[in-house]
Protein backbone atom coordinates (compact mmCIF):
# COMPACT_ATOMS: atom_id res chain seq x y z
CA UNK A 1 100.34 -125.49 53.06
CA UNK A 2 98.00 -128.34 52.18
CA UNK A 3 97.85 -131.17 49.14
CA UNK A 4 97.16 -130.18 45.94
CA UNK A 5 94.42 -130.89 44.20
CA UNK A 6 95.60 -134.14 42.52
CA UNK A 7 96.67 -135.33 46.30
CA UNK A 8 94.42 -133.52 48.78
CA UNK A 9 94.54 -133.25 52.03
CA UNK A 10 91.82 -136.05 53.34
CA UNK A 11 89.41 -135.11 56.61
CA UNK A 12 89.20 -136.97 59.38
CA UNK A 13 89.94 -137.03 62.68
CA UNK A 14 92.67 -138.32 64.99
CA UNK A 15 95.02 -137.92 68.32
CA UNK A 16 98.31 -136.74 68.38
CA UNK A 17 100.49 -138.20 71.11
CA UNK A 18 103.84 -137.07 70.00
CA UNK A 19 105.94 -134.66 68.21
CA UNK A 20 109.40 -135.42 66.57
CA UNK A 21 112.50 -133.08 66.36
CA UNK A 22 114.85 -133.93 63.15
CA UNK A 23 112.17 -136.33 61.70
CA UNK A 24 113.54 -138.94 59.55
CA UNK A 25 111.09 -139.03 56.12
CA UNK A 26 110.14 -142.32 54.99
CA UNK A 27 109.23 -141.74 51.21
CA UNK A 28 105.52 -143.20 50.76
CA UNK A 29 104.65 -145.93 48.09
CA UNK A 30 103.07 -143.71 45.98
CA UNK A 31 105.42 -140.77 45.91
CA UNK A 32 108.46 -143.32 44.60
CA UNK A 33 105.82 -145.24 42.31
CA UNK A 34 104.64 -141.63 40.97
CA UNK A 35 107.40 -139.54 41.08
CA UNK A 36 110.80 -141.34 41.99
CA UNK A 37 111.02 -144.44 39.72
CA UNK A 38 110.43 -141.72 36.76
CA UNK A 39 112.78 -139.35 37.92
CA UNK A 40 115.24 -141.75 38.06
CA UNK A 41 114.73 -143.84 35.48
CA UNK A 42 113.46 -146.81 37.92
CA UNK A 43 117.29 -146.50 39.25
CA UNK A 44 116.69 -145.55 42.75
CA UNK A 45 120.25 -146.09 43.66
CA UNK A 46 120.47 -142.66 42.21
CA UNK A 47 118.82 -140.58 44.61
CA UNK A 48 121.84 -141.65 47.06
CA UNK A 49 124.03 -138.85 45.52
CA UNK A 50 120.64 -136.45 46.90
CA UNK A 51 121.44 -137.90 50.19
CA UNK A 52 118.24 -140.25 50.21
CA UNK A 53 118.77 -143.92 51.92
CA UNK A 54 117.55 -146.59 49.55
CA UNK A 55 117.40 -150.07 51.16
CA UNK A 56 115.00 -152.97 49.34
CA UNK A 57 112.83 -155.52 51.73
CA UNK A 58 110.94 -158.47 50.21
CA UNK A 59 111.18 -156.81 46.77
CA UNK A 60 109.98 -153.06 47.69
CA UNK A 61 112.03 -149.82 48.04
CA UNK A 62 112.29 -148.09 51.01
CA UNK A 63 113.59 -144.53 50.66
CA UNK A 64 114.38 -142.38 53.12
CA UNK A 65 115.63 -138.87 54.01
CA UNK A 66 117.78 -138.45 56.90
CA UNK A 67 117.27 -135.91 59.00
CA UNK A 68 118.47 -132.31 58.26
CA UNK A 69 117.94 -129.09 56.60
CA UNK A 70 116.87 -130.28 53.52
CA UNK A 71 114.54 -132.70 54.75
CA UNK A 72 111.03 -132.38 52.74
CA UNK A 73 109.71 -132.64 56.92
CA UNK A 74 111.77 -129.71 57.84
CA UNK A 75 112.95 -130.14 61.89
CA UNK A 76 109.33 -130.92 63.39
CA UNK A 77 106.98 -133.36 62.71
CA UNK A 78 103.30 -133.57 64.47
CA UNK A 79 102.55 -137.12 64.46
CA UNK A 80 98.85 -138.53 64.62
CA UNK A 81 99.45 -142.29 63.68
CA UNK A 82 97.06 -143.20 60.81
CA UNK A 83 96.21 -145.37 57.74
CA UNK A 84 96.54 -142.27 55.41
CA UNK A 85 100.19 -141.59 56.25
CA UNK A 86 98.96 -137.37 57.03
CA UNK A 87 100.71 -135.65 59.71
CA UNK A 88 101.56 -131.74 60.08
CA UNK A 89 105.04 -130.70 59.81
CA UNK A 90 107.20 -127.95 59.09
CA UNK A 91 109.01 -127.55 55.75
CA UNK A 92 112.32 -126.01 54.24
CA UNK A 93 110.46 -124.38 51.61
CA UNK A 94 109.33 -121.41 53.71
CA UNK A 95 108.66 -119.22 50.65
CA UNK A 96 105.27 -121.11 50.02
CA UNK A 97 103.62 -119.55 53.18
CA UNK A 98 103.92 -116.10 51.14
CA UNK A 99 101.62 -117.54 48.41
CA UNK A 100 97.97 -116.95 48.56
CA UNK A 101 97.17 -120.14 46.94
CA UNK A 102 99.32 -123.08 49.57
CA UNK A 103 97.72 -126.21 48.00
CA UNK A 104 101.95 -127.51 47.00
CA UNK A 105 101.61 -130.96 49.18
CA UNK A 106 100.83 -134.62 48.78
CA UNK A 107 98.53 -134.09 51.46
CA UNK A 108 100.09 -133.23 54.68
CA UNK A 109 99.85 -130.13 56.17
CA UNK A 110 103.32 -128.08 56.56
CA UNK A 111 103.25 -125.69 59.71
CA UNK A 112 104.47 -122.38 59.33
CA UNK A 113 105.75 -122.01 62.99
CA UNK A 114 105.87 -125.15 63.90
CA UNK A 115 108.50 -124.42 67.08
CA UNK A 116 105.56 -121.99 68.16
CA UNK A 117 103.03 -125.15 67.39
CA UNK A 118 105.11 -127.37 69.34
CA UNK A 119 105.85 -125.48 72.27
CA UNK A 120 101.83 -124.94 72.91
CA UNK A 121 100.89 -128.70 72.03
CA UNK A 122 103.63 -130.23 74.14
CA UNK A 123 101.99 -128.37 77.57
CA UNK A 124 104.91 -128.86 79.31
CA UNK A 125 107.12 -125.50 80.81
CA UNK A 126 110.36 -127.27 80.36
CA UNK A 127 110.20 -127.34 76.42
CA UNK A 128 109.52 -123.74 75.42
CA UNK A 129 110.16 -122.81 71.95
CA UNK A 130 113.95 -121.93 72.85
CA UNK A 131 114.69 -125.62 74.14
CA UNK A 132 112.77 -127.44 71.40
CA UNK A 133 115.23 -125.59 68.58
CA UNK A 134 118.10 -126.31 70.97
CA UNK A 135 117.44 -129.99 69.92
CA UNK A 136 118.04 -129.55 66.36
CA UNK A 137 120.69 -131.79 64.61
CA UNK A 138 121.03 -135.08 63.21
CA UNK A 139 119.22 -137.20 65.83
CA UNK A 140 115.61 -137.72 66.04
CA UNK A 141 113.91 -136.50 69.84
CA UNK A 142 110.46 -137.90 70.26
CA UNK A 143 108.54 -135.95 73.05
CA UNK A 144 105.54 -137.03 74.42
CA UNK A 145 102.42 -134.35 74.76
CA UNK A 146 101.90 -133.90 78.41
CA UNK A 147 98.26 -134.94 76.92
CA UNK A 148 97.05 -136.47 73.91
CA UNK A 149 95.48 -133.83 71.94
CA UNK A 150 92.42 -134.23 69.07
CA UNK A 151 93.05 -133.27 65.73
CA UNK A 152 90.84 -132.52 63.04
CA UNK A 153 91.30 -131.83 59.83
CA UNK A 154 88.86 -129.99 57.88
CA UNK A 155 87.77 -128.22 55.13
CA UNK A 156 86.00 -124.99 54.89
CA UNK A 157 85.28 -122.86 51.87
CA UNK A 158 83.25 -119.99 53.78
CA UNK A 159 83.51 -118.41 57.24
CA UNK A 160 82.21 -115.45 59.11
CA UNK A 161 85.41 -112.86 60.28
CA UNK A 162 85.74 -110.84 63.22
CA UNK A 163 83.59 -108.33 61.63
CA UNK A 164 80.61 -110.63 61.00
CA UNK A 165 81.34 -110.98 57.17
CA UNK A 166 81.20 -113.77 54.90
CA UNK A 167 84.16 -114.68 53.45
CA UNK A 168 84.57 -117.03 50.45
CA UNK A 169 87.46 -119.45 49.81
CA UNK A 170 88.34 -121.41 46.38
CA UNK A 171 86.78 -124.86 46.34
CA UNK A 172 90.33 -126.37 45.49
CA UNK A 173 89.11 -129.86 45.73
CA UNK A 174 85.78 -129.24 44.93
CA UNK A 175 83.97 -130.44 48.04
CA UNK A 176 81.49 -127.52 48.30
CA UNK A 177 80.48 -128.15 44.67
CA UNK A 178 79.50 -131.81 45.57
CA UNK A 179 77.52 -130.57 48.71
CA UNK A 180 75.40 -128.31 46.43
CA UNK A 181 75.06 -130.67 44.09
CA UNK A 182 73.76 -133.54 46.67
CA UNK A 183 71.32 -130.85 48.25
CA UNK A 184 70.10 -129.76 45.09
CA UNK A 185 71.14 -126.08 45.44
């Protein structure tokens, strides 16, 4: 699942040294400037009785989601530190990976296995996917990747299949469009 078209999922590149089991979510900027303060009235006290942590530092909320399983992260988070807050992580709204269309994010990318992920990124025998869901609960486990892994996140509209066909993708954000456009085609 990837952002929707008003919040896309960006490209770029990156390194992932770490996953995180039971992932505390820290609510970004724009999702309580955007979507909390209206909710609520500009009352973020409120989302308390929703089990979000609301704390204030030098005059800004800070809103939080313990971890759990209603957390928007789900029980895994893929972290590659970077500017645009992105990351991959699993999600309790499991139902989405039966759409066709998955653009439902602010522009992370929820995993549909992510144990399965995790066990093959971490490269270590001792956390198969068994062990890695025997640390689910309240408290966050950080594991370090045996090694660093590159990520990159991009965005395709066409590819070839195993059968050497073309096959053609909705332009959700409209990227292709804007490469036709620049080459004049």
């Amino acid at each position: 699942v990837v952002g929707k078209k008003t919040s896309p999922t960006p490209v770029f590149s990156d390194v992932m040294p770490y996953i995180i089991i039971n992932p505390t979510w820290t609510v970004p900027e724009s999702i309580i400037e955007k979507e909390l303060e209206p909710k609520t009235g500009g009352k973020l006290s409120k989302l308390r009785k929703r089990g979000y942590k609301v704390t204030f530092r030098n005059g800004r909320a800070i809103v939080q989601q313990e971890p759990g399983e209603k957390n928007a992260l789900g029980r895994l988070k893929f972290v590659f530190p970077n500017d645009l807050l992105i990351y991959m992580h699993d999600t309790p709204q499991k139902k989405l990976f039966a759409r066709a269309k998955r653009a439902y994010s602010h522009g992370c990318v929820r995993v549909q296995n992510p144990f399965k992920l995790a066990e093959e990124v971490i490269g270590r025998p001792d956390y198969d996917e068994k062990r890695l869901k025997a640390l689910i609960g309240k408290k966050e486990h950080r594991i370090n990747l045996a090694k660093p892994i590159p990520v990159h996140i991009e965005y395709f509209t066409a590819v070839v299949n195993d059968a050497g066909a073309l096959k053609l993708y909705d332009d959700i954000y409209g990227y292709s469009a804007k490469v036709r456009s620049a080459l004049a085609l």
